[in-house]
C-alpha atoms as a PDB file:
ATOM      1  CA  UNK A   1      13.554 -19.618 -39.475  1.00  0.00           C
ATOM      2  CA  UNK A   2      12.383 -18.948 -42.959  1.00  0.00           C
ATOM      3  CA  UNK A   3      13.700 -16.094 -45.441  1.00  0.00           C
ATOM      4  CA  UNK A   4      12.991 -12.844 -45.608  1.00  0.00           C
ATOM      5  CA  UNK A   5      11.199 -13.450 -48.843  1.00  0.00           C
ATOM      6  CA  UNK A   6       8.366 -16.060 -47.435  1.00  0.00           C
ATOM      7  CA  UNK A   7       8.055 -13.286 -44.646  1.00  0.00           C
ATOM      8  CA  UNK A   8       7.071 -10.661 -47.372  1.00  0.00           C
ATOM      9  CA  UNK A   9       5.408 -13.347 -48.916  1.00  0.00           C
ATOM     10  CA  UNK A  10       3.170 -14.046 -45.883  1.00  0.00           C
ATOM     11  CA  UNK A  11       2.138 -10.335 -45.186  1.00  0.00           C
ATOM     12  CA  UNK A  12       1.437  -9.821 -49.102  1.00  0.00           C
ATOM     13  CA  UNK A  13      -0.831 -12.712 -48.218  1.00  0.00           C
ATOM     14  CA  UNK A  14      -2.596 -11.263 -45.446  1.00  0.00           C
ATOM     15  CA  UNK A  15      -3.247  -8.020 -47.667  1.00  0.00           C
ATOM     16  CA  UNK A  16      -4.524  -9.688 -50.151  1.00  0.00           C
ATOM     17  CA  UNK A  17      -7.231 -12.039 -48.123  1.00  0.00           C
ATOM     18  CA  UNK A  18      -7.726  -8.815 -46.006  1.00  0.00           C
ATOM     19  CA  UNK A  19      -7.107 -10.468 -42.980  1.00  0.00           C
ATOM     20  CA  UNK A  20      -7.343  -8.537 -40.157  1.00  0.00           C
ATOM     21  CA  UNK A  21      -6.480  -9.057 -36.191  1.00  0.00           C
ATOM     22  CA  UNK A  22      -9.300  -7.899 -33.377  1.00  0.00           C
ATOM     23  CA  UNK A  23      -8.582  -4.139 -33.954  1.00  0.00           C
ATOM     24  CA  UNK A  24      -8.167  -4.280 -37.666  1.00  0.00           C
ATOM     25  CA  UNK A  25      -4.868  -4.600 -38.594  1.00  0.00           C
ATOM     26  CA  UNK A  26      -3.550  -6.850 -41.083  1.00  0.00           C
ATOM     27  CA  UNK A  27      -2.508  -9.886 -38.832  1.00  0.00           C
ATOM     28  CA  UNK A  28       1.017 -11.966 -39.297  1.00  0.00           C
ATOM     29  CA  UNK A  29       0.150 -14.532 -36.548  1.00  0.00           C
ATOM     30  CA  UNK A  30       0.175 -17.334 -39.523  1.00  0.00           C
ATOM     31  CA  UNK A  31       4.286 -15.812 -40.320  1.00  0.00           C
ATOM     32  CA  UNK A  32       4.986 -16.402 -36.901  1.00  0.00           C
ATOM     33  CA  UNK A  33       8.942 -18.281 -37.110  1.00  0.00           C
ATOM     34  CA  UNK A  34       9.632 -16.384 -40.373  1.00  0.00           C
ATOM     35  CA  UNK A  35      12.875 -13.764 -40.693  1.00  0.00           C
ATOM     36  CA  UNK A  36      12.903 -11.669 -37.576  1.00  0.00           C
ATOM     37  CA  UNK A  37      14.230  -8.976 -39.253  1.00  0.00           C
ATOM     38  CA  UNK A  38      11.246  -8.557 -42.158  1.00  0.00           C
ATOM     39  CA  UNK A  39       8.213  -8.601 -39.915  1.00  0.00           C
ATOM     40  CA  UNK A  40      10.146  -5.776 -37.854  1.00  0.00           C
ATOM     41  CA  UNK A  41       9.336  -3.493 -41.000  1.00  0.00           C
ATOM     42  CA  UNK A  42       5.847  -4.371 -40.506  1.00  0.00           C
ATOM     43  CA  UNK A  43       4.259  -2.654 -37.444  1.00  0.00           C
ATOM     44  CA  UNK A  44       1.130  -2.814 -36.164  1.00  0.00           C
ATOM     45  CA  UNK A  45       1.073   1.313 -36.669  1.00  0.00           C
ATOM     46  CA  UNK A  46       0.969   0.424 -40.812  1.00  0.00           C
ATOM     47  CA  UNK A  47      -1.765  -0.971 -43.080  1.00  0.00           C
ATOM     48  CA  UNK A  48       1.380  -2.101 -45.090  1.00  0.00           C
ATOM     49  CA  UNK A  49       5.192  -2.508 -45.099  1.00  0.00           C
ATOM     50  CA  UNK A  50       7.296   0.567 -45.487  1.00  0.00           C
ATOM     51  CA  UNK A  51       7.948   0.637 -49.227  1.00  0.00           C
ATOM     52  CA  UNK A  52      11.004   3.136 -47.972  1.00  0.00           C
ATOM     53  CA  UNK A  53      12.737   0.609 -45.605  1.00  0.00           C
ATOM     54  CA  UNK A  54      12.048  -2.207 -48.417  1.00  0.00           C
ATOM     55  CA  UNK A  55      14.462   0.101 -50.910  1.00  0.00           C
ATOM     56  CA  UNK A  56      17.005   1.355 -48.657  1.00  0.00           C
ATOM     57  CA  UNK A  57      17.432  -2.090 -47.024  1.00  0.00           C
ATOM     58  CA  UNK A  58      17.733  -3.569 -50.903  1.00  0.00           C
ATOM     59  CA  UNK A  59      19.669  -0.461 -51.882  1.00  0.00           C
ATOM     60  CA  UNK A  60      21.985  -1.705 -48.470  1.00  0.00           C
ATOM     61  CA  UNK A  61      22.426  -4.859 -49.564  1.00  0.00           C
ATOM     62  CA  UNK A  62      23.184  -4.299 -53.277  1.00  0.00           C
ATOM     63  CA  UNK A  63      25.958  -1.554 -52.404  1.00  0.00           C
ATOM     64  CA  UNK A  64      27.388  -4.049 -50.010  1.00  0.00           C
ATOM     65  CA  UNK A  65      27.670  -6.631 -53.219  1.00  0.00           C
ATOM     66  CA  UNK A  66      29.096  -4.251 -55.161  1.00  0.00           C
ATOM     67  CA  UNK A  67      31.520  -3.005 -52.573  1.00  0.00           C
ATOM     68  CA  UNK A  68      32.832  -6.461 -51.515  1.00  0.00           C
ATOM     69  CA  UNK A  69      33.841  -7.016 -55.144  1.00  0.00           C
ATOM     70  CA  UNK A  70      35.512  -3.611 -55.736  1.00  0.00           C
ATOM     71  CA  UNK A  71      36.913  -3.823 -52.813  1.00  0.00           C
ATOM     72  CA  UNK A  72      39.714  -6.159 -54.438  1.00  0.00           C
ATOM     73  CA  UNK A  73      40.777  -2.776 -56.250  1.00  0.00           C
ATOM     74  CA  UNK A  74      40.276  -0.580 -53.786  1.00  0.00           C
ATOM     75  CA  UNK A  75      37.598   1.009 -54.766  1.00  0.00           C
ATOM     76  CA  UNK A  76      33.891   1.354 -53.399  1.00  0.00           C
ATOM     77  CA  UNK A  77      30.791   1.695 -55.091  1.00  0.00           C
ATOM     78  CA  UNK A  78      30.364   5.443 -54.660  1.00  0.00           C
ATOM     79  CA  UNK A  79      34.039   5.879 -56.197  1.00  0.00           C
ATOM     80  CA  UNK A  80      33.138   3.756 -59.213  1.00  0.00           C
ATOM     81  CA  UNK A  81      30.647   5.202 -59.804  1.00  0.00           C
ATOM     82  CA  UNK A  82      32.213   8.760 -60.167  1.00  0.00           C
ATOM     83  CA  UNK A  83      35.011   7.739 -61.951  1.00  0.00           C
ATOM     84  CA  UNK A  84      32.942   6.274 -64.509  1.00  0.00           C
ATOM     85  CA  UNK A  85      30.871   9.905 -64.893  1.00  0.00           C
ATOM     86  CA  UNK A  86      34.478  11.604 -65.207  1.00  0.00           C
ATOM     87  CA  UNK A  87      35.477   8.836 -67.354  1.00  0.00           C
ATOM     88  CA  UNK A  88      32.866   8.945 -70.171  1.00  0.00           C
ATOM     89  CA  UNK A  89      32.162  12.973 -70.133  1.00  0.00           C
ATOM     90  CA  UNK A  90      36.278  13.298 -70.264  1.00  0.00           C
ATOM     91  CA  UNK A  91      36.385  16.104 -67.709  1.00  0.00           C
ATOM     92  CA  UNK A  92      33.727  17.486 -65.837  1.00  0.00           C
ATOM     93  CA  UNK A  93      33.212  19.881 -62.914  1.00  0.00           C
ATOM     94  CA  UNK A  94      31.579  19.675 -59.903  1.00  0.00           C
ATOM     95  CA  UNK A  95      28.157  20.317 -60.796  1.00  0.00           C
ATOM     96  CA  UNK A  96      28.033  18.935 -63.330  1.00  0.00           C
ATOM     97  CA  UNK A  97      29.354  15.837 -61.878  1.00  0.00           C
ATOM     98  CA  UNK A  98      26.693  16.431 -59.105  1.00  0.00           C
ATOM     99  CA  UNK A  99      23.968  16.731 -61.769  1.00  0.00           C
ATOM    100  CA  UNK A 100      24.800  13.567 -63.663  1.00  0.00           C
ATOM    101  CA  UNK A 101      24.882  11.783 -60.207  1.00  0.00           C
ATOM    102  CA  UNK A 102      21.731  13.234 -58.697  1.00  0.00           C
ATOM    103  CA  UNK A 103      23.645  14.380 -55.862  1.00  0.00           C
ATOM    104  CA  UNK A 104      24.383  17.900 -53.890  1.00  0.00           C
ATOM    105  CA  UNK A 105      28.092  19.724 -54.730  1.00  0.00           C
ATOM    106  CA  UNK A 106      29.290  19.145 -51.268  1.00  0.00           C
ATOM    107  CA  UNK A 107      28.705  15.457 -51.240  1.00  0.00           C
ATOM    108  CA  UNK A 108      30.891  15.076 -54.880  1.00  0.00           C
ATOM    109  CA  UNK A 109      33.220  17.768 -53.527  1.00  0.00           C
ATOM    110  CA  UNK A 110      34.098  15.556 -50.283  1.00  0.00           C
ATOM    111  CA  UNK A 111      34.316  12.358 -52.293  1.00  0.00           C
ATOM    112  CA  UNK A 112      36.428  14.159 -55.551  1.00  0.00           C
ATOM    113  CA  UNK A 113      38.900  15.091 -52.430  1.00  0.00           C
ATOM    114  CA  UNK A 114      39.538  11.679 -51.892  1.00  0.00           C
ATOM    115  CA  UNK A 115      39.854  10.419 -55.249  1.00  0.00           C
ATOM    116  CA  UNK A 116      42.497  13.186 -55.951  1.00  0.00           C
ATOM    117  CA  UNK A 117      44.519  12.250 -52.554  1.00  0.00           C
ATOM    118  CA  UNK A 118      44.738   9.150 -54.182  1.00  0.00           C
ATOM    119  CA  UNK A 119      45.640   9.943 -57.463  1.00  0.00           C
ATOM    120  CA  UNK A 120      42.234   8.930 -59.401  1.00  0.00           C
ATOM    121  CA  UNK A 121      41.285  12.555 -60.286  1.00  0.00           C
ATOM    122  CA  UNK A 122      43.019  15.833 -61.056  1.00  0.00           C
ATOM    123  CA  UNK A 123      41.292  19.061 -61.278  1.00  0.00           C
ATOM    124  CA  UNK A 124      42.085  21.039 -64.234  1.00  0.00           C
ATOM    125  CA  UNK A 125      40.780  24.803 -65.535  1.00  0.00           C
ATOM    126  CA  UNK A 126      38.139  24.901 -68.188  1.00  0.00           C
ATOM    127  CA  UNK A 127      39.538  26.453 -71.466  1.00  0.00           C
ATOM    128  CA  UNK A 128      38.364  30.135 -70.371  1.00  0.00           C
ATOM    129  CA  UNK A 129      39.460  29.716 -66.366  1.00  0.00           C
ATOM    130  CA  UNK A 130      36.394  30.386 -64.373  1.00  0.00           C
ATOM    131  CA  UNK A 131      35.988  26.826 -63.648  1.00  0.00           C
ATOM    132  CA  UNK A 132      37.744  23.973 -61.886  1.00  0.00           C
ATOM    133  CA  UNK A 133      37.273  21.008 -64.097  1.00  0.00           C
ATOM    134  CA  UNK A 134      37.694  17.236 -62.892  1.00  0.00           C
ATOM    135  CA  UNK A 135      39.703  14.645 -65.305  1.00  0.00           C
ATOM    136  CA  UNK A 136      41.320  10.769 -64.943  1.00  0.00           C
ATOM    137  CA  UNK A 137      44.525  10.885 -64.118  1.00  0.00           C
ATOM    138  CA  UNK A 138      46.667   7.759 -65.840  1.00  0.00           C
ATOM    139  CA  UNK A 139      46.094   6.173 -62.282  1.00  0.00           C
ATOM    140  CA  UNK A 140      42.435   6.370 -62.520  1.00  0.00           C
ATOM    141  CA  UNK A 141      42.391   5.104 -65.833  1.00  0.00           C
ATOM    142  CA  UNK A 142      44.053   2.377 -64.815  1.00  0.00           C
ATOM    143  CA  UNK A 143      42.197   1.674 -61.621  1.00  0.00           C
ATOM    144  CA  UNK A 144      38.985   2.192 -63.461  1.00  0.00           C
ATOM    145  CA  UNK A 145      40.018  -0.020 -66.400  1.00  0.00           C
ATOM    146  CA  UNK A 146      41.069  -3.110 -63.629  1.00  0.00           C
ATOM    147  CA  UNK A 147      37.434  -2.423 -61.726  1.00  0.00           C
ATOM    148  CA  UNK A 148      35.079  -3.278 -64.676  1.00  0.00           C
ATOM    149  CA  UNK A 149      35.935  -7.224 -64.003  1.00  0.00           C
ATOM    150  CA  UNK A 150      34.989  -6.774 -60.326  1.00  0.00           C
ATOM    151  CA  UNK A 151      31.986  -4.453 -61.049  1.00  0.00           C
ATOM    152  CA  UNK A 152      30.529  -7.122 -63.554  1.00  0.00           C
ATOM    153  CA  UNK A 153      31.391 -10.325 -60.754  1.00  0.00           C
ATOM    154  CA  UNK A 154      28.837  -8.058 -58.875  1.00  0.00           C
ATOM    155  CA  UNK A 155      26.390  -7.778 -61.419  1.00  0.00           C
ATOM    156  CA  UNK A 156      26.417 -11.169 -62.050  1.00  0.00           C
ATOM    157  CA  UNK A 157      26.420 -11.990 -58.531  1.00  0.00           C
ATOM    158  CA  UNK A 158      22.875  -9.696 -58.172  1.00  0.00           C
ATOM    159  CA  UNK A 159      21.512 -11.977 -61.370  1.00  0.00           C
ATOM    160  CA  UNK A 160      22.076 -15.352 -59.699  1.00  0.00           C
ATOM    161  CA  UNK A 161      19.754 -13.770 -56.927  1.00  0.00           C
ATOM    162  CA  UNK A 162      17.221 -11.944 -58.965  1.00  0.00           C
ATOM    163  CA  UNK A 163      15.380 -13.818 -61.554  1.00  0.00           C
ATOM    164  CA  UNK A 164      14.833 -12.030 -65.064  1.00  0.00           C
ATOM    165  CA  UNK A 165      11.058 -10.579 -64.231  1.00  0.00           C
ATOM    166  CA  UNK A 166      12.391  -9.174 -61.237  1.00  0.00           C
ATOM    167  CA  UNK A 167      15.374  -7.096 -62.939  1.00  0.00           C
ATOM    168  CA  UNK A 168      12.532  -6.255 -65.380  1.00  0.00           C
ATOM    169  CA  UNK A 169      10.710  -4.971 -62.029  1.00  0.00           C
ATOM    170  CA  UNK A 170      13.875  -3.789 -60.721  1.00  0.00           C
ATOM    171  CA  UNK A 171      14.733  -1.292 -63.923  1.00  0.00           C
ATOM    172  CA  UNK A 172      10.459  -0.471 -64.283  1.00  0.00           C
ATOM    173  CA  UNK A 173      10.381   0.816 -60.231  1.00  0.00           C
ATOM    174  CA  UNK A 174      13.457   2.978 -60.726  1.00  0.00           C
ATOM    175  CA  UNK A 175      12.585   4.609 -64.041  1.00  0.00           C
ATOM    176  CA  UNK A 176       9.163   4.548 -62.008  1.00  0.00           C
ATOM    177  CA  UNK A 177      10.316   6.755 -59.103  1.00  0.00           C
END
């Protein structure tokens, strides 16, 4: 069974000869034996693969990566990532922390309870009280300090995959979208 690269491969292929089955849809008889899996993105109700199911099944597969590695400090990719927000900013609240993330309040507000239960954050009041502001504790520090090892085994772990024009790609379709 071939990869799920030669699979994309194939059906690029067949878009770009325009070859079509009986009723006009781009045909994948010549991928037959190729990854399972990839054709099943390709349906015979699209012209194309879904570009959506292509990212999320990437985006899937890279968190996974990451998560494996951080694992070994208990951390996941989600948590990481927050802590290094908090960490650069110095303290920040919700919101804001929301904002920087591109995510809603109540998603950072359910994941900020967990990094407080385990010690990571602290919430603090802003210098005039009206907000609740969210800082490192020593604990997070430290846990974020012994991550950045395990965070860059998982970048370089997505390099030995990825070869240079597609990280070039990679960075050009997310500043893209």
């Amino acid at each position: 069974m071939g990869s799920d690269v030669e699979a994309y491969a194939a059906l690029a292929e067949c878009h770009r000869d325009n070859r079509r089955d009986d009723i006009g849809v781009p045909t994948v008889r010549h991928a037959q034996g190729l990854a399972a899996s990839s054709i099943g993105v390709y349906t015979r109700v699209m012209d194309s693969p879904c570009y959506c199911d292509l990212l999320r099944t990437a985006a899937r597969k890279t968190t996974a990566i990451y998560d494996r590695h951080l694992a070994e400090v208990g951390l996941t990719l989600a948590q990481y990532k927050l802590l290094k927000k908090i960490e650069r900013a110095g303290e920040l609240s919700i919101s804001e922390l929301a904002a920087a993330c591109d995510l809603d309040r109540s998603t950072i507000g359910r994941n900020a309870q967990v990094l407080e239960k385990h010690d990571l954050v602290a919430e603090c009041s802003c210098g005039d009280g009206r907000r609740s502001m969210l800082k490192l504790t020593e604990t997070g520090r430290q846990r974020f300090a012994a991550a950045a090892p395990h965070w860059r085994a998982a970048q370089a772990e997505i390099e030995a995959v990825l070869a240079p024009d597609q990280i070039v790609a990679l960075t050009t379709l997310s500043d893209a979208l």
